[in-house]
Every structure is written in structure tokens, then in C-alpha cells.
Protein backbone atom coordinates (compact mmCIF):
# COMPACT_ATOMS: atom_id res chain seq x y z
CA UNK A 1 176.19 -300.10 54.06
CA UNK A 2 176.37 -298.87 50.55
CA UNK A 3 178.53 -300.33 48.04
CA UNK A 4 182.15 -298.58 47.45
CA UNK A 5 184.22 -297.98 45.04
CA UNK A 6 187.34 -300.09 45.40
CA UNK A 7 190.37 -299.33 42.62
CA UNK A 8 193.87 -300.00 41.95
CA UNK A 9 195.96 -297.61 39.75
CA UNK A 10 198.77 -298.75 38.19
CA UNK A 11 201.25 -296.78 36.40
CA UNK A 12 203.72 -293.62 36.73
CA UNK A 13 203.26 -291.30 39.13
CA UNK A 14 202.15 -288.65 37.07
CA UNK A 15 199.39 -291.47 35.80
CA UNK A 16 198.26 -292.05 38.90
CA UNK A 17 198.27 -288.15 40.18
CA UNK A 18 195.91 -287.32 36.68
CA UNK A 19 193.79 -290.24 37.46
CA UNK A 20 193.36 -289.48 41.38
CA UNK A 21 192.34 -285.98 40.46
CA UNK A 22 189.56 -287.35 37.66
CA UNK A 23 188.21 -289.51 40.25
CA UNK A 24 187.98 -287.19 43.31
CA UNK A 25 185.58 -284.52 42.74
CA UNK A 26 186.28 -282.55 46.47
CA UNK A 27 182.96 -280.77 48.07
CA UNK A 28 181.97 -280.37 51.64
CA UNK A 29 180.69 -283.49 51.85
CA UNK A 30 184.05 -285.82 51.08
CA UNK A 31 186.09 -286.64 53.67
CA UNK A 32 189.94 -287.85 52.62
CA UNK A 33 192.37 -289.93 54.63
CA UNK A 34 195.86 -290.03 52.78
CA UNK A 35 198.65 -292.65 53.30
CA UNK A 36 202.16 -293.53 51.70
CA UNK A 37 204.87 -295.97 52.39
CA UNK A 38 206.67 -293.64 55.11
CA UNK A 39 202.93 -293.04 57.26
CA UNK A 40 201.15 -296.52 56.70
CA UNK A 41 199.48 -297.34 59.62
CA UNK A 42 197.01 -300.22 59.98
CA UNK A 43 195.88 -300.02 63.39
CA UNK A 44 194.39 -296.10 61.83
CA UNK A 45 193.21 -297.35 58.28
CA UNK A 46 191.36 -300.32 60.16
CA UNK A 47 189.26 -297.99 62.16
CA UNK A 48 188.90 -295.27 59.28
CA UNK A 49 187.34 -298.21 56.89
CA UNK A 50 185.02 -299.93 59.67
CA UNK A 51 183.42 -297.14 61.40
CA UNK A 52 180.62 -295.51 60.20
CA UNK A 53 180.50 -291.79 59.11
CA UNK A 54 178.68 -289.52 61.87
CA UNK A 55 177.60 -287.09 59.70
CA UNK A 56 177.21 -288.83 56.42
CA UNK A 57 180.21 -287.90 54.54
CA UNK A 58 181.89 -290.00 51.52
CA UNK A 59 185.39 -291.25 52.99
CA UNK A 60 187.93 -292.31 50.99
CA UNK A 61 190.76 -293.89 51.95
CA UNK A 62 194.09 -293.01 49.40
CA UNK A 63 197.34 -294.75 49.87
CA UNK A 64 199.87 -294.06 47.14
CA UNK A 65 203.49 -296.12 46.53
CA UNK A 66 201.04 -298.80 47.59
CA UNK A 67 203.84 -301.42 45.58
CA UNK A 68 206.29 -300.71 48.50
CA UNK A 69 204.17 -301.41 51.60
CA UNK A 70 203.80 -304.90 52.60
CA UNK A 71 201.42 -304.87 54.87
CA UNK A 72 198.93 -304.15 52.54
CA UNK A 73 199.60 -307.50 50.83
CA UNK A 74 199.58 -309.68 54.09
CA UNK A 75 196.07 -308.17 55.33
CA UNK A 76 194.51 -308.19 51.66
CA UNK A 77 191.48 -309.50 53.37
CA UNK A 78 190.55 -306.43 55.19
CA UNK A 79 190.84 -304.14 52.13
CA UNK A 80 188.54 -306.64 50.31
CA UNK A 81 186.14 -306.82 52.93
CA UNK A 82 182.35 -304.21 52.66
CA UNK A 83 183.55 -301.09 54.23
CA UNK A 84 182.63 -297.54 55.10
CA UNK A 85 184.51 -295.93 52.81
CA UNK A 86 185.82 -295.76 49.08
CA UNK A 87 189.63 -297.18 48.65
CA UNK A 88 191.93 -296.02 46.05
CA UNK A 89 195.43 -297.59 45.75
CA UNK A 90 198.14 -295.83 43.69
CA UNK A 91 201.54 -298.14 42.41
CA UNK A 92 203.93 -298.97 40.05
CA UNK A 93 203.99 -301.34 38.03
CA UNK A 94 203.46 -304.80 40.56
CA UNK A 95 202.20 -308.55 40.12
CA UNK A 96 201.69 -309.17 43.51
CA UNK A 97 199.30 -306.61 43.88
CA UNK A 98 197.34 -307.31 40.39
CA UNK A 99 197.29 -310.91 41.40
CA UNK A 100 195.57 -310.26 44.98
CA UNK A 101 193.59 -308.00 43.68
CA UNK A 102 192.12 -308.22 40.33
CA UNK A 103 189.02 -309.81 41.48
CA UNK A 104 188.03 -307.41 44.01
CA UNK A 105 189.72 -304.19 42.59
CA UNK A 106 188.82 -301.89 39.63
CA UNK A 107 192.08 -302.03 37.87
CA UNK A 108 193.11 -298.97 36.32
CA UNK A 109 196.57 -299.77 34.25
CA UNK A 110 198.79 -297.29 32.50
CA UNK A 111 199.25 -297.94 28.74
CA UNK A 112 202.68 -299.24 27.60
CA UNK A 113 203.69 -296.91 25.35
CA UNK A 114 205.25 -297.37 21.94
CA UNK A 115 207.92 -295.76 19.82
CA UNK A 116 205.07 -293.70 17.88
CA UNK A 117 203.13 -293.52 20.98
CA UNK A 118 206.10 -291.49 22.23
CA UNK A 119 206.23 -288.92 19.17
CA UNK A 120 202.56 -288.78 19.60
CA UNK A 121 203.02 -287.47 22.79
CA UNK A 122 206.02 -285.56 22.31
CA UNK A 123 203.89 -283.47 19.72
CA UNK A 124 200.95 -283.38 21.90
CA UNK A 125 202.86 -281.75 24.81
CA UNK A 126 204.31 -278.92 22.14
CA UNK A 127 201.06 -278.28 21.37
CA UNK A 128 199.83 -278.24 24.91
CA UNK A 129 202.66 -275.54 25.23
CA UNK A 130 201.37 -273.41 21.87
CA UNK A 131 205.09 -274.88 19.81
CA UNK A 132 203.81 -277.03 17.02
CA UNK A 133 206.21 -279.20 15.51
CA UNK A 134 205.35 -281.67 13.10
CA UNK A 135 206.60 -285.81 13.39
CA UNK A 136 209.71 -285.73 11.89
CA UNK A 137 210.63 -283.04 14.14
CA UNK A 138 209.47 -284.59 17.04
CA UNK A 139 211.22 -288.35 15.90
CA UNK A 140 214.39 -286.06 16.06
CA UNK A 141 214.13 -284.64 19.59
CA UNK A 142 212.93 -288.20 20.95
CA UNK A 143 216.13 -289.45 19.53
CA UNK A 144 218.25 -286.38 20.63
CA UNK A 145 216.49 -287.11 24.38
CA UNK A 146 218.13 -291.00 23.67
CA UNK A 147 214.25 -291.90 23.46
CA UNK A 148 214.10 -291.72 27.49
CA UNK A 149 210.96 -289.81 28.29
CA UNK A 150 212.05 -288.09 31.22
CA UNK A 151 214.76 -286.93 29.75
CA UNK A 152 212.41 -285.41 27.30
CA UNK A 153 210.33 -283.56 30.09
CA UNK A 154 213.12 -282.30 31.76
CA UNK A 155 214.34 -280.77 28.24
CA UNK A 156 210.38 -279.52 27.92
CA UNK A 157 210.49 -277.76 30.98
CA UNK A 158 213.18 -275.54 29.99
CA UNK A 159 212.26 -275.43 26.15
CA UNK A 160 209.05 -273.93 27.91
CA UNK A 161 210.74 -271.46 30.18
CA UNK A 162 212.86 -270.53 27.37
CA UNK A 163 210.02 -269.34 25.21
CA UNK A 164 207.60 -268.08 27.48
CA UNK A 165 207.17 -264.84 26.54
CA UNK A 166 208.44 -265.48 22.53
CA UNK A 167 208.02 -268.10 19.58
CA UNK A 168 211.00 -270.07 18.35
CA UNK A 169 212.37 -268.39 14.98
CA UNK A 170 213.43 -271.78 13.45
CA UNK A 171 212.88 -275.32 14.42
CA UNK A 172 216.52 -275.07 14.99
CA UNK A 173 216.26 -272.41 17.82
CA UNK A 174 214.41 -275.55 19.69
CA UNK A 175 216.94 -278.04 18.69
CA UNK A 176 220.08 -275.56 20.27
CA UNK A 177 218.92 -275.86 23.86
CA UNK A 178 218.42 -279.48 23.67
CA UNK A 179 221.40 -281.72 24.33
CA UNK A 180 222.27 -284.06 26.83
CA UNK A 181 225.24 -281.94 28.05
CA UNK A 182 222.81 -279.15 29.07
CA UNK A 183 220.46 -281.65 31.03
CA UNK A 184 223.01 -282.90 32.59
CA UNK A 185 224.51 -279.44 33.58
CA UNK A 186 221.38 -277.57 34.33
CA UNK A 187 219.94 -280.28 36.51
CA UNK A 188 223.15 -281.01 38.38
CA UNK A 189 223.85 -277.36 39.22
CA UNK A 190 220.25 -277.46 40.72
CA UNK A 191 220.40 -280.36 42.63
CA UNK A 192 223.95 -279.52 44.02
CA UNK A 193 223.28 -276.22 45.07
CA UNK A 194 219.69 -277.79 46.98
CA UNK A 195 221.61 -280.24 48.15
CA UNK A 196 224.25 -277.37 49.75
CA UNK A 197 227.26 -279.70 47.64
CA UNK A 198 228.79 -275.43 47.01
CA UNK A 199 231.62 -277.16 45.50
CA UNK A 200 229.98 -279.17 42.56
CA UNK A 201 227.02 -276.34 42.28
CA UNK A 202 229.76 -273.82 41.35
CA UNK A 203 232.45 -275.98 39.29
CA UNK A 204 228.34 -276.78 37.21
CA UNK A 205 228.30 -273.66 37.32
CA UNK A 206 231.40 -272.54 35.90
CA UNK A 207 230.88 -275.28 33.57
CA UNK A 208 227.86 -273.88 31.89
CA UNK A 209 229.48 -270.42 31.46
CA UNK A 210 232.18 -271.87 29.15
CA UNK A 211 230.10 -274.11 27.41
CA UNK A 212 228.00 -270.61 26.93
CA UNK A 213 224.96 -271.73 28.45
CA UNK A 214 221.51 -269.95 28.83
CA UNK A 215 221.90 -268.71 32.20
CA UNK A 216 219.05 -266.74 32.29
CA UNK A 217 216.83 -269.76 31.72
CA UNK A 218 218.98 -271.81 34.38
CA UNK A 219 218.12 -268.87 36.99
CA UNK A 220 214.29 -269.59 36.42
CA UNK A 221 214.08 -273.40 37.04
CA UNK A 222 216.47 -272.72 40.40
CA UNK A 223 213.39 -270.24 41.09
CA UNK A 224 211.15 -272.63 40.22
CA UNK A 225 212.28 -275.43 42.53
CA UNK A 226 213.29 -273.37 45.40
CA UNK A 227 209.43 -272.48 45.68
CA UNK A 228 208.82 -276.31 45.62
CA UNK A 229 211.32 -277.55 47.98
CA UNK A 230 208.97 -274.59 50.15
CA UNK A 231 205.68 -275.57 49.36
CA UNK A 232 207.02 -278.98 49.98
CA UNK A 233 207.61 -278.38 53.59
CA UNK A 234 204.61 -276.54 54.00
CA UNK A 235 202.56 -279.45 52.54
CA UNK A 236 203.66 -282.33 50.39
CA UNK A 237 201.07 -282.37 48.28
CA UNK A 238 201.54 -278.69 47.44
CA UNK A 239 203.81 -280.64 44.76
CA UNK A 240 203.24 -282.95 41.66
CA UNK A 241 205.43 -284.33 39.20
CA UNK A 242 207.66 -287.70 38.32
CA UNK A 243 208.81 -289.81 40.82
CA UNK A 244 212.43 -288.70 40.65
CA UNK A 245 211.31 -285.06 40.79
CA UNK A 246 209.69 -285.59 43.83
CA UNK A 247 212.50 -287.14 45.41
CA UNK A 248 214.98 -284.55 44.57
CA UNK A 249 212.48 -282.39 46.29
CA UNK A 250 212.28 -284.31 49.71
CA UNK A 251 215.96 -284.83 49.99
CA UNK A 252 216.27 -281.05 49.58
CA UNK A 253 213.79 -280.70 51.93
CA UNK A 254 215.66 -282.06 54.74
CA UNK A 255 218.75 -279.77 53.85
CA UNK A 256 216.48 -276.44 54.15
CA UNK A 257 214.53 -274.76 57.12
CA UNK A 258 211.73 -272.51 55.75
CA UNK A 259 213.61 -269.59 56.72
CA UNK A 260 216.88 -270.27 54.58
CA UNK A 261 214.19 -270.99 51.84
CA UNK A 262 212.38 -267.40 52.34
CA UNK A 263 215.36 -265.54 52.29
CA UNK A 264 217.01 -267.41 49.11
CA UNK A 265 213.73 -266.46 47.39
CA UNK A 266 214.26 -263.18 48.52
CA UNK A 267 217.52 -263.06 46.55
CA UNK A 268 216.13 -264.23 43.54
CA UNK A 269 213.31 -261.76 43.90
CA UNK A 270 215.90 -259.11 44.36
CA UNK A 271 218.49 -260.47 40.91
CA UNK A 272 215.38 -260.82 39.23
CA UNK A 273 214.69 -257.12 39.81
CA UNK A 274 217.97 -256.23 38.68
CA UNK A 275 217.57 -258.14 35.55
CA UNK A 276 214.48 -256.15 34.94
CA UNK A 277 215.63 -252.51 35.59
CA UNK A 278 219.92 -252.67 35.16
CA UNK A 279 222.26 -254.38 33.17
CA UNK A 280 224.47 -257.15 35.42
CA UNK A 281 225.98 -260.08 34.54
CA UNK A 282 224.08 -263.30 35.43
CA UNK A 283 226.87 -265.49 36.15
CA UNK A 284 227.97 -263.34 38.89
CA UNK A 285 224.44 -263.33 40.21
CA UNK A 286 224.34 -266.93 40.22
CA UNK A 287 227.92 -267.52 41.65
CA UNK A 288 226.72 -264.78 44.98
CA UNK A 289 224.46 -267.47 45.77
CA UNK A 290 226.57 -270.34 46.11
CA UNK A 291 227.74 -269.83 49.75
CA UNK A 292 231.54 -270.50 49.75
């Protein structure tokens, strides 16, 4: 029995997705057994770490929310025991866990971030998207985003779909779409209308129309997450992103059949057409959807 790897990350979930993927390197020769807080099974994971690979392959054994499964905690002996295969645990932020397992584990811990930690990687993810700003700028949308980062990625992910295709004339062009009225109005429109609420995903809607809303860019990210709700019942982990993101997505999940889903993103296929070759008013495109 060869010695294996044995780790604990520790952070966000988008932490602990980048790290997974730096530390699995997939090729023929890996074999992967995934678990979460909803699948756990120890019975399975017992015989997947004690018997010994037929054919030579490098098992791993991945459990992720690993902070909300208690099992794990009251048979900590058997995950520190030699085994056949590599374990990687994936949490948030828990003493329990460090405590059992610091002596055994490779601890992997998400940095704490600061205030100019946060700027630092405000301006790093502009970059990332080809939108330099410089620090002062980026001090004033972490205060405009109430210096909550996840408000500040959901105002990214539209700044980005906003200028996809074109640069931002002025800093100020950047600072117009961000406020937390839009976030609040984009993002509830979406996750009524997934959520089938028609009544609240059409007075959101009717909301951003007199507030004068970009519409167009609203239209995108209810593309955008249609496809994932899909992909997520094809596979869950067709999707990434932050915890809350993902949740959205599984509630949603259990609202849709993958045929509603394929013929919604037939619709959009078809407005998105119509955007391209007619003129026609995206509001009323939008409101067609919502099934009233």
C-alpha cells in the first residue's frame, strides 16, 4: 500500500472548486468517487477506501460540504486510517473538522481577506475581463457593492455581459449599471420567473422598465441561467459558481423538466433572432415569457 494523499480544503466554494481542479489532473488512469451532504454513504466510501484497485488505477475519494455531514466526524478514524485511495475533503469554514484533523490532513485554508485585499481583487477580476480600472476606482465600486463581495460578482457578471462586444466610454458608463436597486431587480426577476412566482417575475419586471433598465442585458443572464438550471439536471457538476448560485440553481431545478427547459431556450433562441434581424421591443419579449 502506497502512501496517499489525504487533504482538507477549507474555504468558499469557489476556493475549493479552483483548488479541486489544481489538484486533480484527470487521465485514463484516475478513477473518482464523488460525495456531498445529500449522497453520503458510509457503508459505499468504506469499501471504495479499503479495497484494492484491480487494475491499478489512482482512486480518489471527493466529498464536498464535508462541514455539514456528521458522520464524517463520528468515524474520523476510518478516514485517518492507510487506505487505497487519495481523500480530498471540501468545507466551509469549521473547527470541528480542523481540530480532528489537522494532524492527519493536509490543510488547505482560504485566506481571510482584507479591505485592500478586496480592491486588489476587484481590479484583478477587471483585468481578467480586459476593463482596467485603477484603485480609486475600484475603492468606489467596493463601496457602491456595500463592500459585500458577492454582491460585487453578481454586479461583474452583468458589467461583463454588458460590454462584451464594446469598451466602456467613461469610467462612469461602468458606474451607471451598478447600483443596488438593479441587483436587486435583475436577480429577483430571474429567480422569480425560475422559480415559476409569474406574479413577482412580471411586477420585477415591470419594475425595471420604469426604472429604465438595460433589458437587453437582463435577457442574457435569464439565457445564461436557463442553460444552467439544464446542464444542472443533466449533471450537477456541469455547474460551478458560489454557494448561493448553486442553490438558486437546484431549487429551480426541481420546478423544471428538461423539456419545459428546451423549449424556453427555444424562445430565447427565437427573440434573440429577432433582436438580430428586426426591430421589437424587448420588454414585450420578456413579458411573452412570463406565463400568466
Amino acid at each position: 500500500m502506497t502512501l496517499k494523499k489525504k487533504i482538507l480544503i477549507i474555504g468558499s466554494h469557489q476556493f475549493n472548486e479552483n483548488k479541486l481542479k489544481e489538484l486533480i489532473i484527470k487521465n485514463d488512469n484516475i478513477d473518482i468517487r464523488k460525495y456531498n451532504d445529500e449522497n453520503f454513504n458510509l457503508e459505499e466510501i468504506s469499501d471504495y477506501l479499503f479495497t484494492y484497485p484491480l487494475f491499478g488505477e489512482n482512486k480518489h475519494l471527493i466529498i464536498k460540504n464535508a462541514h455539514k455531514i456528521k458522520d464524517i466526524l463520528s468515524n474520523s478514524e476510518l478516514f485517518k486510517s492507510p487506505c487505497e485511495a487519495h481523500i480530498i475533503f471540501l468545507a466551509e469554514e469549521n473547527n470541528e473538522l480542523l481540530k480532528t484533523f489537522k494532524n492527519s490532513f493536509e490543510i488547505i485554508k482560504e485566506k481571510k481577506l482584507n479591505y485592500k485585499d478586496n480592491i486588489s481583487e476587484i481590479i484583478f477580476k477587471f483585468k481578467e475581463r480586459d476593463l482596467p480600472i485603477s484603485f480609486n476606482e475600484a475603492k468606489e465600486i467596493y463601496e457602491l457593492c456595500q463592500r459585500n463581495m458577492e454582491i460585487f460578482n453578481q454586479e461583474l457578471e452583468k458589467i461583463s455581459l454588458y460590454f462584451y462586444n464594446k469598451k466602456p466610454k467613461s469610467f462612469e458608463e461602468i458606474l451607471n449599471i451598478i447600483s443596488s436597486s438593479n441587483v436587486n431587480n435583475v436577480f429577483a426577476f430571474i429567480e422569480s420567473f425560475y422559480s415559476k412566482n409569474w406574479k413577482k417575475a412580471l411586477a420585477k419586471l415591470n419594475l425595471m422598465i420604469e426604472n429604465h433598465e438595460n433589458l437587453q442585458m437582463a435577457f442574457y443572464m435569464l439565457t445564461k441561467r436557463g442553460l444552467e438550471i439544464l446542464y444542472y439536471l443533466i449533471s450537477p457538476d456541469l455547474v460551478t459558481g458560489q454557494t448561493f448560485k448553486i442553490a438558486q440553481i437546484k431549487s429551480a431545478s426541481e420546478k423544471w423538466s428538461k423539456k419545459e427547459l428546451f423549449n424556453l431556450i427555444e424562445k430565447f433562441y427565437q427573440i434573440d433572432k429577432k433582436l438580430k434581424t428586426s426591430t421589437v421591443k424587448m420588454e414585450y419579449e420578456l413579458t411573452s415569457l412570463i406565463d400568466i
